[in-house]
C-alpha atoms as a PDB file:
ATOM      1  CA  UNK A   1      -0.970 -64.405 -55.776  1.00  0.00           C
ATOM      2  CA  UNK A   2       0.742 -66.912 -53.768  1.00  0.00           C
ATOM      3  CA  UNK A   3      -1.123 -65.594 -50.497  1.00  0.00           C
ATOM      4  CA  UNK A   4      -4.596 -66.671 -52.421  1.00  0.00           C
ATOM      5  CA  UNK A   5      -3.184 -70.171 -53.139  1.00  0.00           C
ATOM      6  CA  UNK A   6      -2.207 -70.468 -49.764  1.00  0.00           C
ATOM      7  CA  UNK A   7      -5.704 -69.720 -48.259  1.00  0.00           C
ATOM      8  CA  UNK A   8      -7.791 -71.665 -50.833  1.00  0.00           C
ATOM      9  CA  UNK A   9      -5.187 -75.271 -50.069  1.00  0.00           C
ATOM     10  CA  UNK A  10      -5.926 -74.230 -46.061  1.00  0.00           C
ATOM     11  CA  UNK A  11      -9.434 -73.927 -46.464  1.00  0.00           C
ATOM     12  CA  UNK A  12      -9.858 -76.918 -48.001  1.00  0.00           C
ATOM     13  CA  UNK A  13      -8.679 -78.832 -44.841  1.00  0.00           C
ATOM     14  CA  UNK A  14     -11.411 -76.722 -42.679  1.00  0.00           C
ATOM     15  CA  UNK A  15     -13.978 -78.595 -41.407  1.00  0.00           C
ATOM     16  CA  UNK A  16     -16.987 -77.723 -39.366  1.00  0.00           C
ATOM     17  CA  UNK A  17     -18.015 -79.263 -36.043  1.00  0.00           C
ATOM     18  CA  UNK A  18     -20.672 -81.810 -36.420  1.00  0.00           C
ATOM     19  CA  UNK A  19     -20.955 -82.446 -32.312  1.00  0.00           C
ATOM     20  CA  UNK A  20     -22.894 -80.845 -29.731  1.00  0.00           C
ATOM     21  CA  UNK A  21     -23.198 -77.363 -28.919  1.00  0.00           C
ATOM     22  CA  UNK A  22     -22.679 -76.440 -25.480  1.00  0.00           C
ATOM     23  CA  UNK A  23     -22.285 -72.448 -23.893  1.00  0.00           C
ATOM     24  CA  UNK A  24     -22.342 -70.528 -20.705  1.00  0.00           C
ATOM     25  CA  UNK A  25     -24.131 -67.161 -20.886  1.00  0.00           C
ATOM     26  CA  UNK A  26     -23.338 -64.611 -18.139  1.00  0.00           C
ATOM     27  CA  UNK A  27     -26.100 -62.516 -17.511  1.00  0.00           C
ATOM     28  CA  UNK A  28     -25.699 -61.124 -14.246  1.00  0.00           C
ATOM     29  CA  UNK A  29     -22.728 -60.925 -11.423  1.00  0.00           C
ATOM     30  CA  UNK A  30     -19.250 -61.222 -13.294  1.00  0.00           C
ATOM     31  CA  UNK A  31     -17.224 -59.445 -10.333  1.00  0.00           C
ATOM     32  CA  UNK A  32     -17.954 -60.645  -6.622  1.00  0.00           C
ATOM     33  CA  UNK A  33     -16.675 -58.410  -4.084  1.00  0.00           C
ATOM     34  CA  UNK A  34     -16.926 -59.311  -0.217  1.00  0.00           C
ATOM     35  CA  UNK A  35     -16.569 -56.221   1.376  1.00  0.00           C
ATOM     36  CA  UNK A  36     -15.170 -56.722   5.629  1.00  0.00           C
ATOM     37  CA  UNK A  37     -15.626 -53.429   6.533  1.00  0.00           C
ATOM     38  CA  UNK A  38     -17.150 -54.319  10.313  1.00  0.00           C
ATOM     39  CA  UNK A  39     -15.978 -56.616  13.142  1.00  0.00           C
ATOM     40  CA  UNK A  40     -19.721 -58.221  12.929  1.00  0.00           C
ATOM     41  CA  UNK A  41     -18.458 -59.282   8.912  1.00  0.00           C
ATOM     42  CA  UNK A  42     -15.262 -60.366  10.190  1.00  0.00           C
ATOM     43  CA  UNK A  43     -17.189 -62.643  12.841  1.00  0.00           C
ATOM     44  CA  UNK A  44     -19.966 -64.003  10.912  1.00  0.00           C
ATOM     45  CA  UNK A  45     -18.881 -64.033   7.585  1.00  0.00           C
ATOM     46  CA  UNK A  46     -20.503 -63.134   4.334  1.00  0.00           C
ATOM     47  CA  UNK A  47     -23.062 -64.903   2.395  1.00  0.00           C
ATOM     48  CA  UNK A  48     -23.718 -63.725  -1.110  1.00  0.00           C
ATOM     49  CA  UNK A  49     -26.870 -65.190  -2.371  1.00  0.00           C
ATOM     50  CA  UNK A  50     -28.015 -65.194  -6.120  1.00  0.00           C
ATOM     51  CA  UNK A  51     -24.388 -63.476  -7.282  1.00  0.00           C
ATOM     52  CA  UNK A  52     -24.301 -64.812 -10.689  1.00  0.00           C
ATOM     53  CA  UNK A  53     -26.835 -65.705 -12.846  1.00  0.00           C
ATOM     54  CA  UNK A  54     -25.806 -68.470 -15.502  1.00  0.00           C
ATOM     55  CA  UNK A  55     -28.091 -69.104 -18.875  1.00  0.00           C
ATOM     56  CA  UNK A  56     -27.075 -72.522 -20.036  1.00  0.00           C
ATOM     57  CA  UNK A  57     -27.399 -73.898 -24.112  1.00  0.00           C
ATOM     58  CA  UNK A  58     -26.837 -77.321 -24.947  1.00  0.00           C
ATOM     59  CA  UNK A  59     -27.915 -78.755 -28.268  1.00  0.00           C
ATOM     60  CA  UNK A  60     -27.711 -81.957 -29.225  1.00  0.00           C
ATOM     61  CA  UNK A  61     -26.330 -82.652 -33.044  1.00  0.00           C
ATOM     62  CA  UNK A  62     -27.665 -86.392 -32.598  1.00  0.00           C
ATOM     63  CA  UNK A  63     -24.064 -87.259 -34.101  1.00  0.00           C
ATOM     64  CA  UNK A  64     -23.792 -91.013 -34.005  1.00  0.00           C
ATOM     65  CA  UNK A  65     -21.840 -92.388 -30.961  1.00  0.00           C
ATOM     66  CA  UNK A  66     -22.108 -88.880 -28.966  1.00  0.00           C
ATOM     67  CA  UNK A  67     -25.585 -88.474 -27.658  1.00  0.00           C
ATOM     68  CA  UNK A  68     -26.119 -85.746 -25.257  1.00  0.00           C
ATOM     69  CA  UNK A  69     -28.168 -86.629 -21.667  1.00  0.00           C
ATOM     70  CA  UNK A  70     -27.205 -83.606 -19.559  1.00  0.00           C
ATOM     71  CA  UNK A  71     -24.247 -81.707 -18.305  1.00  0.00           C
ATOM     72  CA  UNK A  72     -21.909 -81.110 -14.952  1.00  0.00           C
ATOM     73  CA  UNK A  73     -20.906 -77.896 -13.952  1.00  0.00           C
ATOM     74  CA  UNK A  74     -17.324 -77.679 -12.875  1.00  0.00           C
ATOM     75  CA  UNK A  75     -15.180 -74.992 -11.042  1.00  0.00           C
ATOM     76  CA  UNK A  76     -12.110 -73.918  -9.630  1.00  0.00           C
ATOM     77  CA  UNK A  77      -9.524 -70.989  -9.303  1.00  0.00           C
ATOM     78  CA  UNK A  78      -7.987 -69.633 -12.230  1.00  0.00           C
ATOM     79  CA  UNK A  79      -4.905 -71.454 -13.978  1.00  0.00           C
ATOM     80  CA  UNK A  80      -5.488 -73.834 -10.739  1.00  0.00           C
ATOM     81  CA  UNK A  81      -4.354 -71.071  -8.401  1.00  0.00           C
ATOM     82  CA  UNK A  82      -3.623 -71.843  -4.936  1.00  0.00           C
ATOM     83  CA  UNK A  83      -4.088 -69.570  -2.494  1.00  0.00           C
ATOM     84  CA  UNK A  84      -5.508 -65.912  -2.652  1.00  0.00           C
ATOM     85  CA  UNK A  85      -3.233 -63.283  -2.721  1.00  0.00           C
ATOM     86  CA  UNK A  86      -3.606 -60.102  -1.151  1.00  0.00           C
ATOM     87  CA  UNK A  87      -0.936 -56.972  -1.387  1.00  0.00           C
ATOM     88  CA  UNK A  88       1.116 -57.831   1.607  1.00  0.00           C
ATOM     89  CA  UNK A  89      -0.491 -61.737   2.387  1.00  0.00           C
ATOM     90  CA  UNK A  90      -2.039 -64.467   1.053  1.00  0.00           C
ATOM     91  CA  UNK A  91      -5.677 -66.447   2.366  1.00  0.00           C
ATOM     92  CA  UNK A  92      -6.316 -69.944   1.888  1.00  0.00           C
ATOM     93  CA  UNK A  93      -8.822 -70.818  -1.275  1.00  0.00           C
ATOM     94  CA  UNK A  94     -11.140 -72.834   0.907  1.00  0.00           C
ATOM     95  CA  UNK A  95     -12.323 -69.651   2.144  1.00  0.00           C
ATOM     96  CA  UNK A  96     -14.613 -68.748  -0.031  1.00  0.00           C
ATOM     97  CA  UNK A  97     -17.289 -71.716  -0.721  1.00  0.00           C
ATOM     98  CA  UNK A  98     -19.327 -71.136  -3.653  1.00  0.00           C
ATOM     99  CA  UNK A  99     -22.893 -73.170  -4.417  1.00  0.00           C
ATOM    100  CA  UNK A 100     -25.087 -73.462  -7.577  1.00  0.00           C
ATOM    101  CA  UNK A 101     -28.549 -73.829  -7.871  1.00  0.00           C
ATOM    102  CA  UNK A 102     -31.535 -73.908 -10.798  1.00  0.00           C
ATOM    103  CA  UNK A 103     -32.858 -70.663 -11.394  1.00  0.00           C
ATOM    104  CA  UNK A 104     -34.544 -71.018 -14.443  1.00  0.00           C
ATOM    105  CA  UNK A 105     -35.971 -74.126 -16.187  1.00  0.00           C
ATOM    106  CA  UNK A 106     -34.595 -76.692 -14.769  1.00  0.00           C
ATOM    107  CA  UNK A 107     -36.468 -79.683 -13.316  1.00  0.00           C
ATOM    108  CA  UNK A 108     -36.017 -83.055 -12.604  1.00  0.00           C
ATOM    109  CA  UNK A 109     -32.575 -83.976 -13.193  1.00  0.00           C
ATOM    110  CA  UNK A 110     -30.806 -81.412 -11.458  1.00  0.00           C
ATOM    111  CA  UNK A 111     -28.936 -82.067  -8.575  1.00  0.00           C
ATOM    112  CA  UNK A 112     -26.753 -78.945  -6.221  1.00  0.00           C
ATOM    113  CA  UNK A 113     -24.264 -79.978  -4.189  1.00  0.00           C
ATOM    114  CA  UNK A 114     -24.156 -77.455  -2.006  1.00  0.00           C
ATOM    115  CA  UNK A 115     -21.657 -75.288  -1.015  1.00  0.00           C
ATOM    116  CA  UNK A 116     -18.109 -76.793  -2.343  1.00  0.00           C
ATOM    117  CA  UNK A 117     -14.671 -75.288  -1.489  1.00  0.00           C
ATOM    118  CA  UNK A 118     -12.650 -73.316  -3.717  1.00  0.00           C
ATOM    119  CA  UNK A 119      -9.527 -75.311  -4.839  1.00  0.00           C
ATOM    120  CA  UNK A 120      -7.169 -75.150  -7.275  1.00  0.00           C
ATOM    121  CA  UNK A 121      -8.807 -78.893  -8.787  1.00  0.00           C
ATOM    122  CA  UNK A 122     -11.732 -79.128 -10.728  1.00  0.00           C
ATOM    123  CA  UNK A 123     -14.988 -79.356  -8.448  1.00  0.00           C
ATOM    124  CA  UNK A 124     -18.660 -79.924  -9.355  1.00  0.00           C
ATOM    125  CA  UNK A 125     -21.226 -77.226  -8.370  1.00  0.00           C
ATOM    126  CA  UNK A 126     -24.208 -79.551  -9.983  1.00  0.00           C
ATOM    127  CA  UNK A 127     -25.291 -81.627 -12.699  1.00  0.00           C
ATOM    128  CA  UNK A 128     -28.073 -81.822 -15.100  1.00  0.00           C
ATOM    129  CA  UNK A 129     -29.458 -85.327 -16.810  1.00  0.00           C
ATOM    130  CA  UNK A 130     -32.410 -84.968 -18.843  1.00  0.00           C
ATOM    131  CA  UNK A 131     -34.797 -87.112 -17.912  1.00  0.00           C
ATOM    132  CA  UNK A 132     -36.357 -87.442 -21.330  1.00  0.00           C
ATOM    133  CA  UNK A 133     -35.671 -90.559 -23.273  1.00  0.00           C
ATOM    134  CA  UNK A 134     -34.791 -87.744 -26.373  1.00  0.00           C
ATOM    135  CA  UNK A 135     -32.852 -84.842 -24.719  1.00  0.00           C
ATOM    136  CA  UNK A 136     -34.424 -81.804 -25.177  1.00  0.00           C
ATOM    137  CA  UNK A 137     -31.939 -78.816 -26.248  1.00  0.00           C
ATOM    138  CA  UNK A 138     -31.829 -76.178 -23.608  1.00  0.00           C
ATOM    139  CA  UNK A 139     -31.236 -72.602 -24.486  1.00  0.00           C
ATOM    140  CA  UNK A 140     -29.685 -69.812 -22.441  1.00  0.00           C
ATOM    141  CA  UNK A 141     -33.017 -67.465 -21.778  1.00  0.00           C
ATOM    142  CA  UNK A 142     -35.372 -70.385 -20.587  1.00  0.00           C
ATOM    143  CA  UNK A 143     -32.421 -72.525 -18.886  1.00  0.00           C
ATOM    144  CA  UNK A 144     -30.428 -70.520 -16.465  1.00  0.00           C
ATOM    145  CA  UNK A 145     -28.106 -71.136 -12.740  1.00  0.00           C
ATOM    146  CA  UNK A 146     -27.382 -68.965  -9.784  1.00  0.00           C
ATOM    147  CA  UNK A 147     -24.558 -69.454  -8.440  1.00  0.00           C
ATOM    148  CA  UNK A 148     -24.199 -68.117  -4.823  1.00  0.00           C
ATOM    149  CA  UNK A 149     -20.919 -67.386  -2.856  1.00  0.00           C
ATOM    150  CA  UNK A 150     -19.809 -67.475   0.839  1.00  0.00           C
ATOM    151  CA  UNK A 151     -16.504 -66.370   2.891  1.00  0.00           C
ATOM    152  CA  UNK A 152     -15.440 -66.311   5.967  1.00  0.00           C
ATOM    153  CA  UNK A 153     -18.298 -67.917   7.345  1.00  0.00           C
ATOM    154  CA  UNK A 154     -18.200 -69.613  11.222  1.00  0.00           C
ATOM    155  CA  UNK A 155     -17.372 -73.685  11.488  1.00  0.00           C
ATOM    156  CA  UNK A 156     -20.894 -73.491  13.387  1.00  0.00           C
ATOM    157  CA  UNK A 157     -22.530 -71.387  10.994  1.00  0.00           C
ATOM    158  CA  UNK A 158     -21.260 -74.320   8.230  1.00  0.00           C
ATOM    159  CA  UNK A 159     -18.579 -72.262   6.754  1.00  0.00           C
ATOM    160  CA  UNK A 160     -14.834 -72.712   7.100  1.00  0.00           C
ATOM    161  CA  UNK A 161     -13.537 -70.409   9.617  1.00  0.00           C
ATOM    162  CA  UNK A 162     -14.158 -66.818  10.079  1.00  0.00           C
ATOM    163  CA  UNK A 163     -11.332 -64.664   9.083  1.00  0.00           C
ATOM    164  CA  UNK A 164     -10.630 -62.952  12.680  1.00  0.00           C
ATOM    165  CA  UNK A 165      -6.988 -62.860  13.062  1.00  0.00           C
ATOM    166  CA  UNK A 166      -6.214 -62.679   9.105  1.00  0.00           C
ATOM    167  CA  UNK A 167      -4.598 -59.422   7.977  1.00  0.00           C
ATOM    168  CA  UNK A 168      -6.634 -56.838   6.180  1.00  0.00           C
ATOM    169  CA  UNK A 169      -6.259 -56.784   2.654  1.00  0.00           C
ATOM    170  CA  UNK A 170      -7.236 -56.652  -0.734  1.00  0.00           C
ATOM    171  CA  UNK A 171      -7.601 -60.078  -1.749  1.00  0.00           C
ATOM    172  CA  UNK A 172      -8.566 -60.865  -5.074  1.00  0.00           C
ATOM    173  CA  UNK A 173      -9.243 -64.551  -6.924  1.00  0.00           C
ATOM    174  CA  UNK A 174     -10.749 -65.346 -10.171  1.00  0.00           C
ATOM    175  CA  UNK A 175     -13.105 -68.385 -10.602  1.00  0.00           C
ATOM    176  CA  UNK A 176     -13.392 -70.579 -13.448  1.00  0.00           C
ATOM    177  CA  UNK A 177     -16.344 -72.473 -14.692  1.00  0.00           C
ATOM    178  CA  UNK A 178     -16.789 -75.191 -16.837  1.00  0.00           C
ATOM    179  CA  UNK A 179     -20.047 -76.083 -18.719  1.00  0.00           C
ATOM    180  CA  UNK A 180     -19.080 -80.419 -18.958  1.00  0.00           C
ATOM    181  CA  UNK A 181     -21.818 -81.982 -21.652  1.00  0.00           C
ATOM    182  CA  UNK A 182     -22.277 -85.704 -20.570  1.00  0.00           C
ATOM    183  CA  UNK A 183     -23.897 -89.016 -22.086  1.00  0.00           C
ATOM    184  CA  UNK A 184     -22.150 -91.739 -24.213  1.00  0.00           C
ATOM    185  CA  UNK A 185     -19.499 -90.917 -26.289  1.00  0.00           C
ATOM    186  CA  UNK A 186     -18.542 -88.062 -24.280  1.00  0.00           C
END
């Protein structure tokens, strides 16, 4: 009995979100590997294009003082990791250089930034501003990202470095991504 009166004074204090709705959608490409299993890998790196495919929703509630105009994509490594470690050594997170780009249903608006660095900071992969005076809610099957990766890529090739010289390993990282909603209020 007391267990009821309990639950019925807590859910009387429950109140549901009016804001916006905003939700990455993996569809394709949750583990990465980069396999160096030739010294031609070693030298020239690897480039893994289209690895992950994104579908984006964002609604906007039109909740006074916190209108929606677009988004910004954010990552980094995991709990702000910062380095890679391997069984017996550990790699640098710039490394690995990851890019995203529309797929899907995006038009004006969206803006890549190329290749970024992994680091154990927040970083923006790209951003999104609707260029409709009313944003127009985007859902996940008609709105979607790829999001490419690269490691060990030549200075002269635009990568970082090859990994020549590093010990071989199994090196493992996880990535984090962050769907940011922005216009006023937010």
């Amino acid at each position: 009995m007391l267990m009821v009166l309990l639950l019925s004074a807590w859910a009387g204090h429950v109140f549901s979100q009016e804001w916006n709705y905003a939700r990455l959608v993996l569809i394709y490409g949750g583990d990465i590997p980069f396999h160096f299993n030739s010294i031609k890998r070693y030298a020239e790196g690897i480039e893994i294009e289209e690895g992950t495919i994104l579908g984006i929703t964002l609604a906007d509630s039109v909740q006074a003082g916190h209108y929606l105009t677009g988004f910004d994509l954010n990552m980094r490594a995991f709990n702000g990791a910062t380095e890679i470690l391997g069984e017996a050594g550990s790699l640098d997170l710039n490394v690995i250089r990851i890019r995203a780009a529309n797929y899907l249903g995006f038009g004006p608006g969206f803006i890549s930034d190329g290749y970024q660095d992994l680091s154990s900071g927040w970083t923006t992969l790209c951003t999104f501003t609707d260029p409709n005076p009313v944003f127009s809610d985007l859902v996940w099957d008609t709105h979607q990202l790829v999001i490419s990766y690269e490691c060990g890529k030549p200075v002269a090739a635009g990568g970082n470095g090859t990994l020549l010289g590093e010990p071989p390993d199994y090196y493992r990282v996880e990535v984090e991504l962050e769907l940011v909603p922005s216009g006023p209020g937010f």
